[in-house]
C-alpha atoms as a PDB file:
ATOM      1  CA  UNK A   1     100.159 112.769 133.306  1.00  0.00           C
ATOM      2  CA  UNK A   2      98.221 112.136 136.452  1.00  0.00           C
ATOM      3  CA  UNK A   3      95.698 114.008 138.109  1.00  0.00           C
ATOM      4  CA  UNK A   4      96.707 115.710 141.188  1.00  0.00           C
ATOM      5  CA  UNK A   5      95.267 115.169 143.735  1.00  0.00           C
ATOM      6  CA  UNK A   6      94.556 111.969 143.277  1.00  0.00           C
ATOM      7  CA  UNK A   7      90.835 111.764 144.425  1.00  0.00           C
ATOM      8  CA  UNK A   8      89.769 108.792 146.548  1.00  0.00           C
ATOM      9  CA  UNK A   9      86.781 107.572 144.354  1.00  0.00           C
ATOM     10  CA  UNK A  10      89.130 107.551 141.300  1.00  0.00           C
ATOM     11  CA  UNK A  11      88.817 103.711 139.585  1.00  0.00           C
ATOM     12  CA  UNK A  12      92.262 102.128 138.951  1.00  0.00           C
ATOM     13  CA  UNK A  13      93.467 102.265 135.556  1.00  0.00           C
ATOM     14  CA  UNK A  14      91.558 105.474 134.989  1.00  0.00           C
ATOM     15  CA  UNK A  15      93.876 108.447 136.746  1.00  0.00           C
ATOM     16  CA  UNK A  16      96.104 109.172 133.875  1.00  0.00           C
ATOM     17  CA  UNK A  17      95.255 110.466 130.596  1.00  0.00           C
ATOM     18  CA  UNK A  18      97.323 107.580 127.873  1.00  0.00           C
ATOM     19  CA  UNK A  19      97.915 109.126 124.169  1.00  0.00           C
ATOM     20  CA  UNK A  20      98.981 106.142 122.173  1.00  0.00           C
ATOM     21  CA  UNK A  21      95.315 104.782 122.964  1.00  0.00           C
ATOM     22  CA  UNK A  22      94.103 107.736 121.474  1.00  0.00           C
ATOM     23  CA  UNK A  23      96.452 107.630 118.512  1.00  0.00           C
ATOM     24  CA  UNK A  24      95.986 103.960 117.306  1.00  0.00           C
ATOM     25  CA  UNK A  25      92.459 104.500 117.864  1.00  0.00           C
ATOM     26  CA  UNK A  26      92.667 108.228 115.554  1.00  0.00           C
ATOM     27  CA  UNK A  27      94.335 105.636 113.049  1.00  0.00           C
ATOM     28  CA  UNK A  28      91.676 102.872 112.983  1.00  0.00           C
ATOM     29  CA  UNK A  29      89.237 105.429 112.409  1.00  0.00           C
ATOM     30  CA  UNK A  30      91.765 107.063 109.930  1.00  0.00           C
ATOM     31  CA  UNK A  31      92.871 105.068 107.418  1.00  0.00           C
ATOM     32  CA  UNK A  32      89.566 103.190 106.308  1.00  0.00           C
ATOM     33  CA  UNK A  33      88.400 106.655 105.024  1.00  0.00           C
ATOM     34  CA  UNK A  34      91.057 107.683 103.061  1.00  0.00           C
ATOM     35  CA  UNK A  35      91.131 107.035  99.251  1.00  0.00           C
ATOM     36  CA  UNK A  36      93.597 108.892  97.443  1.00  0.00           C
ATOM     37  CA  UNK A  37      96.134 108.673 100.496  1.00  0.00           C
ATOM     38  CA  UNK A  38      95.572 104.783 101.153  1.00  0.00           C
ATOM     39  CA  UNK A  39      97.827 102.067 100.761  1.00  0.00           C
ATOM     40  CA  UNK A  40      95.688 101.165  97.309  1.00  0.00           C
ATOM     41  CA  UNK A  41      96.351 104.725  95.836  1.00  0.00           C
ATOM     42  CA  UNK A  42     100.249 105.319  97.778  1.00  0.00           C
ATOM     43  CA  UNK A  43     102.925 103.487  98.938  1.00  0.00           C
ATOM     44  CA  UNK A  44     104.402 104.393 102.419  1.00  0.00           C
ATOM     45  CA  UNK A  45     107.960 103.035 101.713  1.00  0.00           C
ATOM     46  CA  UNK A  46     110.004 106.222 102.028  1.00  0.00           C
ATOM     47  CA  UNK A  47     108.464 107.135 105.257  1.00  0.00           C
ATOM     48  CA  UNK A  48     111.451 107.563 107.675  1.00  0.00           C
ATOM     49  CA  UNK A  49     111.373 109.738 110.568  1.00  0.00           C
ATOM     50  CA  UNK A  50     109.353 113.002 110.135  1.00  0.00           C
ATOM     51  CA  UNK A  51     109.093 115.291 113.191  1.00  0.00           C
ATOM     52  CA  UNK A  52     107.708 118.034 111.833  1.00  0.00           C
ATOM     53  CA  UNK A  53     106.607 120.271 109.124  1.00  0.00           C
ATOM     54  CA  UNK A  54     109.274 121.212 106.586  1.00  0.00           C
ATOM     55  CA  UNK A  55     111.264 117.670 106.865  1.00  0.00           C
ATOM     56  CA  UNK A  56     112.738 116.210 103.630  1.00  0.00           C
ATOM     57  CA  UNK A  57     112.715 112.575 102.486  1.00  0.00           C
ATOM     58  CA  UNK A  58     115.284 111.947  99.954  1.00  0.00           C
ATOM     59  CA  UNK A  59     114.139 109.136  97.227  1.00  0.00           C
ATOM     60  CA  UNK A  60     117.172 107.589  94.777  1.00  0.00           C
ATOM     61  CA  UNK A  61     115.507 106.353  91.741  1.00  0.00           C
ATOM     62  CA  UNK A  62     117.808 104.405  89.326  1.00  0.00           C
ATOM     63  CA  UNK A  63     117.653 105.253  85.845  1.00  0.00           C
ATOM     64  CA  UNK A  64     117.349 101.543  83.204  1.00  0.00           C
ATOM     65  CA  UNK A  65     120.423 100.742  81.999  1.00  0.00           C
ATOM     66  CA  UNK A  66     120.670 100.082  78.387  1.00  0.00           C
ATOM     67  CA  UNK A  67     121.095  96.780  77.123  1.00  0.00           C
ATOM     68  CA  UNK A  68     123.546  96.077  74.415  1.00  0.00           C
ATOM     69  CA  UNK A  69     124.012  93.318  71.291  1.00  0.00           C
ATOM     70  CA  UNK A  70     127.006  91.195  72.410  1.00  0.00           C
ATOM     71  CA  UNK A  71     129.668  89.924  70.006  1.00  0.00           C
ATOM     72  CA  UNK A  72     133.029  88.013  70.648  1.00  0.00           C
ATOM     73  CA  UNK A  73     134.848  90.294  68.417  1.00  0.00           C
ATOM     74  CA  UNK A  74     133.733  93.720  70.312  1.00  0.00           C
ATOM     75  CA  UNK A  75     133.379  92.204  73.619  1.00  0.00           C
ATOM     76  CA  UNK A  76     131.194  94.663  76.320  1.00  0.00           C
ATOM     77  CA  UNK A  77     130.634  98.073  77.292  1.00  0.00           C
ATOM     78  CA  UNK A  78     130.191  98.908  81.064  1.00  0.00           C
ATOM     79  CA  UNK A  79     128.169 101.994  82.528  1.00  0.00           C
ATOM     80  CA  UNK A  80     128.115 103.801  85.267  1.00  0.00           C
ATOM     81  CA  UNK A  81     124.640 102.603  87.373  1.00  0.00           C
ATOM     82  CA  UNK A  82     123.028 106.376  87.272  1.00  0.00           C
ATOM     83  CA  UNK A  83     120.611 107.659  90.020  1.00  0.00           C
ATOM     84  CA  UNK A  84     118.251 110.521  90.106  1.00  0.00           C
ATOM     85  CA  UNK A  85     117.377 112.099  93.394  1.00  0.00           C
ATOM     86  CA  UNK A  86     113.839 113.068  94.529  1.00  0.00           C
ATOM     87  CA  UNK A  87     112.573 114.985  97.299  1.00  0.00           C
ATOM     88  CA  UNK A  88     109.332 113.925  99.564  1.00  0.00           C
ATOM     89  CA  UNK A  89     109.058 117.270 101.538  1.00  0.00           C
ATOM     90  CA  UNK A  90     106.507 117.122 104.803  1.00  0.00           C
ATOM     91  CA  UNK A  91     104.814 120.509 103.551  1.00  0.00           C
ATOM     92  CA  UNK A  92     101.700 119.990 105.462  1.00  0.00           C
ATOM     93  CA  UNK A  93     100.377 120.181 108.951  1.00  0.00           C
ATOM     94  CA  UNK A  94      97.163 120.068 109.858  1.00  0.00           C
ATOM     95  CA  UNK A  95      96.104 119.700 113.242  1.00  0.00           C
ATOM     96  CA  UNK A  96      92.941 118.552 115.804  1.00  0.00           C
ATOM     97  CA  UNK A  97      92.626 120.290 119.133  1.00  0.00           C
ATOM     98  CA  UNK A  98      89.401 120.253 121.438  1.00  0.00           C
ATOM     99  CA  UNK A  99      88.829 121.134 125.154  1.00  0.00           C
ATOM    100  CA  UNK A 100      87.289 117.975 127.164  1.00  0.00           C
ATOM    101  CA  UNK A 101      85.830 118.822 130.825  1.00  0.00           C
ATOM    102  CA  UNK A 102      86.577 115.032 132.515  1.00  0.00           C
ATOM    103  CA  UNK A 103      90.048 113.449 131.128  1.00  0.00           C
ATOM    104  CA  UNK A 104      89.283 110.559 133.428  1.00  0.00           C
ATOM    105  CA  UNK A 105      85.310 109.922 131.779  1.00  0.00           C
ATOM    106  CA  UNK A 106      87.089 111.091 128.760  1.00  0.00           C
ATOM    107  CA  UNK A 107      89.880 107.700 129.063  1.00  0.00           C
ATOM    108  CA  UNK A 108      86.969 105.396 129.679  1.00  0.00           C
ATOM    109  CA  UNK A 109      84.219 106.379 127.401  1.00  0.00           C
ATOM    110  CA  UNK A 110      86.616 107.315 124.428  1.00  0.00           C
ATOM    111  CA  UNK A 111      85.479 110.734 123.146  1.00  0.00           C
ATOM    112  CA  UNK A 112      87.018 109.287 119.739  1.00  0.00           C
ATOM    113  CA  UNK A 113      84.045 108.108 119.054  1.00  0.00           C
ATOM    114  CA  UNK A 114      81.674 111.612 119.752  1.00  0.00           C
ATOM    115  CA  UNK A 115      79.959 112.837 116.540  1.00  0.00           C
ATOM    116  CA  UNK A 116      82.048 115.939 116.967  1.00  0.00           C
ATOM    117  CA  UNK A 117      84.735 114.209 117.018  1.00  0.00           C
ATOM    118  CA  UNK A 118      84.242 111.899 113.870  1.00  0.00           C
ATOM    119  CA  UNK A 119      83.881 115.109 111.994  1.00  0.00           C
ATOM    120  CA  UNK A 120      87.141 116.218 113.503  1.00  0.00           C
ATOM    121  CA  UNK A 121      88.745 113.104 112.025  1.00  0.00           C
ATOM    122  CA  UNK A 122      86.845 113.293 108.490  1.00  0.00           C
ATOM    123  CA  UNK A 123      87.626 116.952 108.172  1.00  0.00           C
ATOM    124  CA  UNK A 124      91.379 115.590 108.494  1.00  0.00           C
ATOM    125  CA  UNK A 125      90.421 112.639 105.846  1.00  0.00           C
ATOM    126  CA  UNK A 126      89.044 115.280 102.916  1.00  0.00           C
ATOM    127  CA  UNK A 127      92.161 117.880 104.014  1.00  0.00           C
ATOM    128  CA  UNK A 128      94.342 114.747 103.368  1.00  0.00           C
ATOM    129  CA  UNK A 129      93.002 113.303  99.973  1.00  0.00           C
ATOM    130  CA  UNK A 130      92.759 116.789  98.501  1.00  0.00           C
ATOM    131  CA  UNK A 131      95.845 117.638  98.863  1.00  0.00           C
ATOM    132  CA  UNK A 132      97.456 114.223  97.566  1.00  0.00           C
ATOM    133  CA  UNK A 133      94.865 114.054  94.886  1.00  0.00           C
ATOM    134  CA  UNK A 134      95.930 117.013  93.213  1.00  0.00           C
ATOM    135  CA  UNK A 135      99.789 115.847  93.366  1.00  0.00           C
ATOM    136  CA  UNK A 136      98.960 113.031  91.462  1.00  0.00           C
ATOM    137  CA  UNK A 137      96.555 114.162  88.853  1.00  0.00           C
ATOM    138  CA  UNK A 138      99.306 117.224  88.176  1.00  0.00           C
ATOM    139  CA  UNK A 139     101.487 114.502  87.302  1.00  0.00           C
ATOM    140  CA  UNK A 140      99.382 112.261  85.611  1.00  0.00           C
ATOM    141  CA  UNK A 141      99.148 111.870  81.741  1.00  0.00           C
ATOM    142  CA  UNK A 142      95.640 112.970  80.329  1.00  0.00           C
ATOM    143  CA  UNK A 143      93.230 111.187  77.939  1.00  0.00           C
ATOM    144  CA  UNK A 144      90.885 112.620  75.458  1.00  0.00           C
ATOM    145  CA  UNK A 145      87.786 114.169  76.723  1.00  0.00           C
ATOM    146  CA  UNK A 146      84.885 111.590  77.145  1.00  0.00           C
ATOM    147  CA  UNK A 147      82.045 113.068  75.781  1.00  0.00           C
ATOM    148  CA  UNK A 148      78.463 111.382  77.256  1.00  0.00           C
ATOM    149  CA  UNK A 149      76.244 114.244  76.137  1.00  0.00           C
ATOM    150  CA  UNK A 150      74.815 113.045  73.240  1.00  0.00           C
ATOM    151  CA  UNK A 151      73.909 109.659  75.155  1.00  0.00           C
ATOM    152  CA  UNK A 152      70.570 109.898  76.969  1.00  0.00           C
ATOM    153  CA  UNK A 153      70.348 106.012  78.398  1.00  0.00           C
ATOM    154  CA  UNK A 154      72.155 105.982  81.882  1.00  0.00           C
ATOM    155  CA  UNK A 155      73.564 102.183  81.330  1.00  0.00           C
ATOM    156  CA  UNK A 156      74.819 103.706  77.665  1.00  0.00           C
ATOM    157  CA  UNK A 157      76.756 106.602  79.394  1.00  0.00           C
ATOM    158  CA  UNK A 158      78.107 104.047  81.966  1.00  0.00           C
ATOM    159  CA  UNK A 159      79.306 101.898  78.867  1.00  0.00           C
ATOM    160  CA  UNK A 160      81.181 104.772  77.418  1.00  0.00           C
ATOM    161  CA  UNK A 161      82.906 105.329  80.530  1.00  0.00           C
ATOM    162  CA  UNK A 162      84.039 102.088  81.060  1.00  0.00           C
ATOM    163  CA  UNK A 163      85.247 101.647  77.930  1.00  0.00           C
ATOM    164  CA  UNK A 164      87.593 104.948  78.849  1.00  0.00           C
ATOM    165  CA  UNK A 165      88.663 102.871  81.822  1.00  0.00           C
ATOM    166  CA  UNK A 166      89.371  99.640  79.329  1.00  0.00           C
ATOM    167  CA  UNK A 167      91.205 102.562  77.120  1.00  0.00           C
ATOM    168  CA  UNK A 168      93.591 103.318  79.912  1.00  0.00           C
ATOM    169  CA  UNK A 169      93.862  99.420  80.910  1.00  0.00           C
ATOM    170  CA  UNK A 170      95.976  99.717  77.458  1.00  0.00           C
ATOM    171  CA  UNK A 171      97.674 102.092  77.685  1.00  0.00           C
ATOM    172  CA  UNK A 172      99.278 101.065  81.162  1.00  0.00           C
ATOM    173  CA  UNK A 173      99.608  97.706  79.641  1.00  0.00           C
ATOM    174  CA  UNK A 174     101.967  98.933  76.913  1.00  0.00           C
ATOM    175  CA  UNK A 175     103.527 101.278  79.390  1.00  0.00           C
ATOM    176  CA  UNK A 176     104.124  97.950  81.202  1.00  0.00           C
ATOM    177  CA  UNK A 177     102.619  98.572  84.399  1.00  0.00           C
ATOM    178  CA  UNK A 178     102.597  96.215  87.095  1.00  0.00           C
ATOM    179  CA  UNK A 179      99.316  94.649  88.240  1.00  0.00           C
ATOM    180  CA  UNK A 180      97.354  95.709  91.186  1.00  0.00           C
ATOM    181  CA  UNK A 181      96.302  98.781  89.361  1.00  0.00           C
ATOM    182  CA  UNK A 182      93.387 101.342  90.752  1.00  0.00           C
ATOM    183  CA  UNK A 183      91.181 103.785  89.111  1.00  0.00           C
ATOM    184  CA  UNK A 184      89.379 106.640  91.083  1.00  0.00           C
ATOM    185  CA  UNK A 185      86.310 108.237  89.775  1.00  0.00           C
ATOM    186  CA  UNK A 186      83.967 111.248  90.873  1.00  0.00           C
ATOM    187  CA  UNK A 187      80.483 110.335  92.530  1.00  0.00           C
ATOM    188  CA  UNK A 188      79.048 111.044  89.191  1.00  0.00           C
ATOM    189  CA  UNK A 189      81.163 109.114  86.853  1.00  0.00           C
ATOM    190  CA  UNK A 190      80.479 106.034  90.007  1.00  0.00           C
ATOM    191  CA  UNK A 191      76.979 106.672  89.605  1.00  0.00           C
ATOM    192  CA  UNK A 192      76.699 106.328  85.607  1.00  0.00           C
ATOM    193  CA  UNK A 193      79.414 102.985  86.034  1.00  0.00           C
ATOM    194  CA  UNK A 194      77.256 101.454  88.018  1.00  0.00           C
ATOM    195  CA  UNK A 195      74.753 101.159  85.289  1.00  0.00           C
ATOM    196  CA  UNK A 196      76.890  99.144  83.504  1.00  0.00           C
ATOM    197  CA  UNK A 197      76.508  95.499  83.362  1.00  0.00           C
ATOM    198  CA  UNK A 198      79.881  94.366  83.708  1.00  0.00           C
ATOM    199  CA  UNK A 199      80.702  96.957  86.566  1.00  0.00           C
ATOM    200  CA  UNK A 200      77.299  96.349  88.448  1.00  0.00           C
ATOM    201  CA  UNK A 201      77.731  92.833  88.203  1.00  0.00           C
ATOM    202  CA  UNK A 202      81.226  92.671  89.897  1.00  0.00           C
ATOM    203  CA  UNK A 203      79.646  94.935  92.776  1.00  0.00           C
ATOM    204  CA  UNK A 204      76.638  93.103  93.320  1.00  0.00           C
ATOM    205  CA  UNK A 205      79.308  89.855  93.856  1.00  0.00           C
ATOM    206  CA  UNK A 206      80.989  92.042  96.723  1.00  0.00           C
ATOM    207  CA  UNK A 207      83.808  90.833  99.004  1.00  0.00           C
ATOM    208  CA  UNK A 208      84.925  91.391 102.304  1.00  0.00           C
ATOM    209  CA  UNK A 209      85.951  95.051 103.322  1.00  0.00           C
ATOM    210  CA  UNK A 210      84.627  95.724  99.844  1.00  0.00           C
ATOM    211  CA  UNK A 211      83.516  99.276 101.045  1.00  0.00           C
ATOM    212  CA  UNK A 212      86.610 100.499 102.911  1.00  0.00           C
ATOM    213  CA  UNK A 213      89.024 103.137 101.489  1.00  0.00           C
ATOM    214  CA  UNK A 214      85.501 104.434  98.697  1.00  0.00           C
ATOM    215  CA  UNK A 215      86.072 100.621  97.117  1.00  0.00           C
ATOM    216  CA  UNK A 216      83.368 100.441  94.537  1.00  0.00           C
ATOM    217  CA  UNK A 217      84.337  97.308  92.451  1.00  0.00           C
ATOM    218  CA  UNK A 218      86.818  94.735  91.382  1.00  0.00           C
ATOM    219  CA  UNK A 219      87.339  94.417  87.398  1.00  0.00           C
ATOM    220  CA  UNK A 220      89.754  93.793  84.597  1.00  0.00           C
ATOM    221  CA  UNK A 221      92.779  94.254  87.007  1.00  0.00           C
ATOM    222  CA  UNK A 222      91.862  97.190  88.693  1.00  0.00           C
ATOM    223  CA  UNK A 223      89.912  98.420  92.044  1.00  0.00           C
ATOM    224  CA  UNK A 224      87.448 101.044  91.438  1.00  0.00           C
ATOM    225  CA  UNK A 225      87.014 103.819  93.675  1.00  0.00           C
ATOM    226  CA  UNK A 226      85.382 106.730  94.260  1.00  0.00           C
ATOM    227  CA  UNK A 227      85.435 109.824  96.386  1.00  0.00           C
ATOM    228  CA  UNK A 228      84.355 113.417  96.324  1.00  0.00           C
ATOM    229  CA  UNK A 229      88.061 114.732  96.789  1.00  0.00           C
ATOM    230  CA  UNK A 230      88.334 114.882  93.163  1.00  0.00           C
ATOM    231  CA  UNK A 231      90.996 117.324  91.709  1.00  0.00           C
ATOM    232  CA  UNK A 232      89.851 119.878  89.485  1.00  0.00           C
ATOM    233  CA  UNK A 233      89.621 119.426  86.071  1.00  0.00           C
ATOM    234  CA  UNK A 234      89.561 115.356  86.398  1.00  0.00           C
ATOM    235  CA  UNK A 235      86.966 112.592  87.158  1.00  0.00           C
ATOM    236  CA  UNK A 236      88.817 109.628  86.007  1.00  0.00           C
ATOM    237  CA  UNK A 237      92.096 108.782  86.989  1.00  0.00           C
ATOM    238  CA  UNK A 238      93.915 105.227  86.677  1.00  0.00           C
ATOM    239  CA  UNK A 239      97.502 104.260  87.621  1.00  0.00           C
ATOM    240  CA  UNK A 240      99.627 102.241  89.896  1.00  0.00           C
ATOM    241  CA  UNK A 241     100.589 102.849  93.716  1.00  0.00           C
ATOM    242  CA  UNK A 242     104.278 102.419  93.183  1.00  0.00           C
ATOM    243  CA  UNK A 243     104.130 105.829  91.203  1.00  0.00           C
ATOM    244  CA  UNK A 244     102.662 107.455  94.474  1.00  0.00           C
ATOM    245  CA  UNK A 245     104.619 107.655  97.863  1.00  0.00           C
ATOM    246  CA  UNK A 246     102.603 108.897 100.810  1.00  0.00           C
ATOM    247  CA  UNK A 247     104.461 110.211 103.700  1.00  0.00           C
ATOM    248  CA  UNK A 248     102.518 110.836 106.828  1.00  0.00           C
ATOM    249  CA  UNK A 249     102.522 110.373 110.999  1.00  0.00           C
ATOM    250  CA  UNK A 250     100.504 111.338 113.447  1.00  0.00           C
ATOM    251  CA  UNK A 251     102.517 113.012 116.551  1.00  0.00           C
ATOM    252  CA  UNK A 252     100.818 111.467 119.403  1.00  0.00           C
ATOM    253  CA  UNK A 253      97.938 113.381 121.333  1.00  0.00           C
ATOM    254  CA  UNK A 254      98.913 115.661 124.438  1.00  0.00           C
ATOM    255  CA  UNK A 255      97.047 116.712 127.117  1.00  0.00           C
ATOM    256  CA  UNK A 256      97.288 119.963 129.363  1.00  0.00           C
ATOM    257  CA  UNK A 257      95.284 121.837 131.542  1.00  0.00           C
ATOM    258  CA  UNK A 258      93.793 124.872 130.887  1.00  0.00           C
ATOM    259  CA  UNK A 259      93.819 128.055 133.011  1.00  0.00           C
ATOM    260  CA  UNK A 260      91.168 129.756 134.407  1.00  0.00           C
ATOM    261  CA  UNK A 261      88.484 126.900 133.175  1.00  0.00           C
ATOM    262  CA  UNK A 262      88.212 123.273 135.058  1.00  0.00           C
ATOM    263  CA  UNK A 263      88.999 121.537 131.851  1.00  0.00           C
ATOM    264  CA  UNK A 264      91.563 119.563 129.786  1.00  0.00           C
ATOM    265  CA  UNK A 265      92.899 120.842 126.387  1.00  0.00           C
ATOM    266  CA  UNK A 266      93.813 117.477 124.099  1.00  0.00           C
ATOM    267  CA  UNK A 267      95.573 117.919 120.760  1.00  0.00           C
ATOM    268  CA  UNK A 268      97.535 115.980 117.978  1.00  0.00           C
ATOM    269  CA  UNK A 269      99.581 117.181 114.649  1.00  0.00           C
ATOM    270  CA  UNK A 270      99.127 115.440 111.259  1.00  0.00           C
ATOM    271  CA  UNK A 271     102.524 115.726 108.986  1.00  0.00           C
ATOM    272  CA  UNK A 272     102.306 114.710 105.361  1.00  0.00           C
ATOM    273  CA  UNK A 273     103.179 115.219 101.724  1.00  0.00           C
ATOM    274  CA  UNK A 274     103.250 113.482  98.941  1.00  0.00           C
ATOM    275  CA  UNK A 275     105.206 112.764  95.328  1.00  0.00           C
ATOM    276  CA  UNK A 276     104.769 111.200  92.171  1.00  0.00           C
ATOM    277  CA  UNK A 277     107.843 108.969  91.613  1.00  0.00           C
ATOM    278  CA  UNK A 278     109.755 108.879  88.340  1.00  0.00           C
ATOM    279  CA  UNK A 279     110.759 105.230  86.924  1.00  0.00           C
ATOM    280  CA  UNK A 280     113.501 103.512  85.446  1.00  0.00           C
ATOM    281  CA  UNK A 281     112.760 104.326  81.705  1.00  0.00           C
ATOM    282  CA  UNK A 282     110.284 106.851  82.459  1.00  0.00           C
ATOM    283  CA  UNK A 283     109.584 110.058  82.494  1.00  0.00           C
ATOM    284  CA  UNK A 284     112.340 111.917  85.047  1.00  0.00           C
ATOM    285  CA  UNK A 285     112.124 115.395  87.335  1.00  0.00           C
ATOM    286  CA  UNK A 286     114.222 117.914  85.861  1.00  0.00           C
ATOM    287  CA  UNK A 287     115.350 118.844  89.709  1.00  0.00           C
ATOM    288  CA  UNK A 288     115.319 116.470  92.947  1.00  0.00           C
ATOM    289  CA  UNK A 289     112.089 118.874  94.038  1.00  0.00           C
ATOM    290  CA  UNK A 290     110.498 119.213  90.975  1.00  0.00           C
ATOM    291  CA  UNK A 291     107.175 117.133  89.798  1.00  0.00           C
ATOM    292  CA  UNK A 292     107.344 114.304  87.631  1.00  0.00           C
ATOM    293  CA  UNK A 293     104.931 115.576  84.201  1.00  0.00           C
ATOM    294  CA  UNK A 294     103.346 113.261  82.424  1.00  0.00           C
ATOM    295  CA  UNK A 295     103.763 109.985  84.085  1.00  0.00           C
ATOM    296  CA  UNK A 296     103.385 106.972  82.037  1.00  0.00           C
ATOM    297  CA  UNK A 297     101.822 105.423  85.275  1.00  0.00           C
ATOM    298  CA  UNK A 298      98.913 107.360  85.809  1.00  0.00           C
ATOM    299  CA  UNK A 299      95.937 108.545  83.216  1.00  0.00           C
ATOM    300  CA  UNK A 300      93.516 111.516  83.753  1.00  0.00           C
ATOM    301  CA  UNK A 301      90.367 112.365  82.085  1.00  0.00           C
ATOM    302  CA  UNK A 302      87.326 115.081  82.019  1.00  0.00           C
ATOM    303  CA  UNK A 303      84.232 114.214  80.899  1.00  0.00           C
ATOM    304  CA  UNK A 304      81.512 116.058  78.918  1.00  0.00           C
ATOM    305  CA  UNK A 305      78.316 115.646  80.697  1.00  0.00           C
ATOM    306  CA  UNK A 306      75.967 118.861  78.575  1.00  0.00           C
END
């Protein structure tokens, strides 16, 4: 929208207030943060069109057929292909909204970058992963306890918790779980890890964009993580983002005046949810909007610190 008047000193380019800058440059600063919502964690392939809070994404999983033992004298038997429906429902909507007294020095300095801003945008980050955290560890199949509080030695409480981690390497191996897989881990369980030789080793190697999304390391076929974000009642959690689908948008900031103050009120929505994903031969919802329970994709654990 321009600014009427126009005033006479304006510079060209600056007179009208453009929100897809402002919401690619929200999603720059967006995604890099996010751990349990990224693209490591989630897939995004059942996004489709959301336009607000309350919209449905409809999921058709196919259900493994059966194979049979051929013989000439029997010949075949043919099923029916069976489906099972799942919902993605766009439950949540959370929102940033902040009054700005220049749009036009506003345009050109980028008030996406202002302190108060990049709390505005991690505030959205931690609302984000909580909230898909907890779907998937309410879904995910839990380990026994592992209990550190007999070991005093912090690189022989690291060792015990990476051998949970190489515990739940086999059990998504016999599960047959495809590579590529993650584990996320509380700052305190990341902290003990690191002690370890084998983990501290592969971090001290490093990569590029080794820190984005809470990366921590790179080991035995799975990226390590951490966050704060962690659901209750779990600090380790390993699985697969084909379990996970993650649907979110952005609606694009708008700008209005305010009355009765010389300033500009700029907003955007943020429209998710999230759902664990049932799999051919795996566990299956008992309704297309209930959770998936105990998915063979995805491993929880506690630990006993004292």
């Amino acid at each position: 929208m321009a600014l009427t008047p126009m005033p006479p000193y304006q510079h060209v380019g600056t007179g009208s207030f453009i929100p897809t800058q402002w919401s690619d440059e929200l999603l720059r600063q967006f995604d890099p943060l996010l751990v349990w919502s990224s693209s490591l964690v989630c897939n995004r392939n059942y996004e489709g069109e959301i336009s607000g809070k309350g919209d449905r994404v409809v999921v058709n999983g196919i259900i493994r057929p059966s194979v049979g033992k051929y013989e000439d004298t029997v010949g075949m038997t043919i099923e029916d292909l069976k489906t099972v429906e799942q919902h993605v429902d766009i439950t949540e909507a959370d929102y940033v909204a902040f009054y700005v007294r220049d749009i036009e020095r506003v345009q050109v300095a980028g008030v996406l970058g202002a302190p108060a801003t990049q709390e505005s945008i991690q505030a959205l980050v931690n609302e984000t992963d909580t909230f898909v955290g907890a779907k998937i560890a309410a879904s995910a199949t839990s380990a026994a306890q592992v209990d550190v509080s007999t070991l005093t030695a912090s690189r022989d409480k690291g060792e015990a918790l990476l051998e949970t981690i190489f515990d739940m390497m086999e059990k998504l191996d016999t599960a047959n779980v495809a590579d590529g897989r993650y584990v996320v881990v509380s700052p305190k369980v990341k902290r003990y890890l690191l002690r370890a030789p084998d983990i501290a080793n592969a971090a001290a190697l490093g990569e590029g964009q080794a820190t984005a999304n809470g990366v921590v390391a790179r080991l035995a076929g799975f990226t390590v993580v951490s966050t704060t974000a962690m659901p209750a009642g779990c600090e380790i959690l390993a699985g697969h983002r084909s379990f996970t689908t993650f649907a979110s948008q952005f609606t694009n900031f708008r700008e209005q005046p305010v009355e009765q103050f010389r300033r500009n009120q700029i907003d955007a929505l943020h429209l998710y949810g999230a759902r664990v994903l049932s799999f051919p031969g795996g566990k299956q919802p008992t309704a297309p909007g209930a959770a998936v329970v105990g998915s063979e994709g995805l491993i929880k654990a506690v630990v006993k610190w004292s």
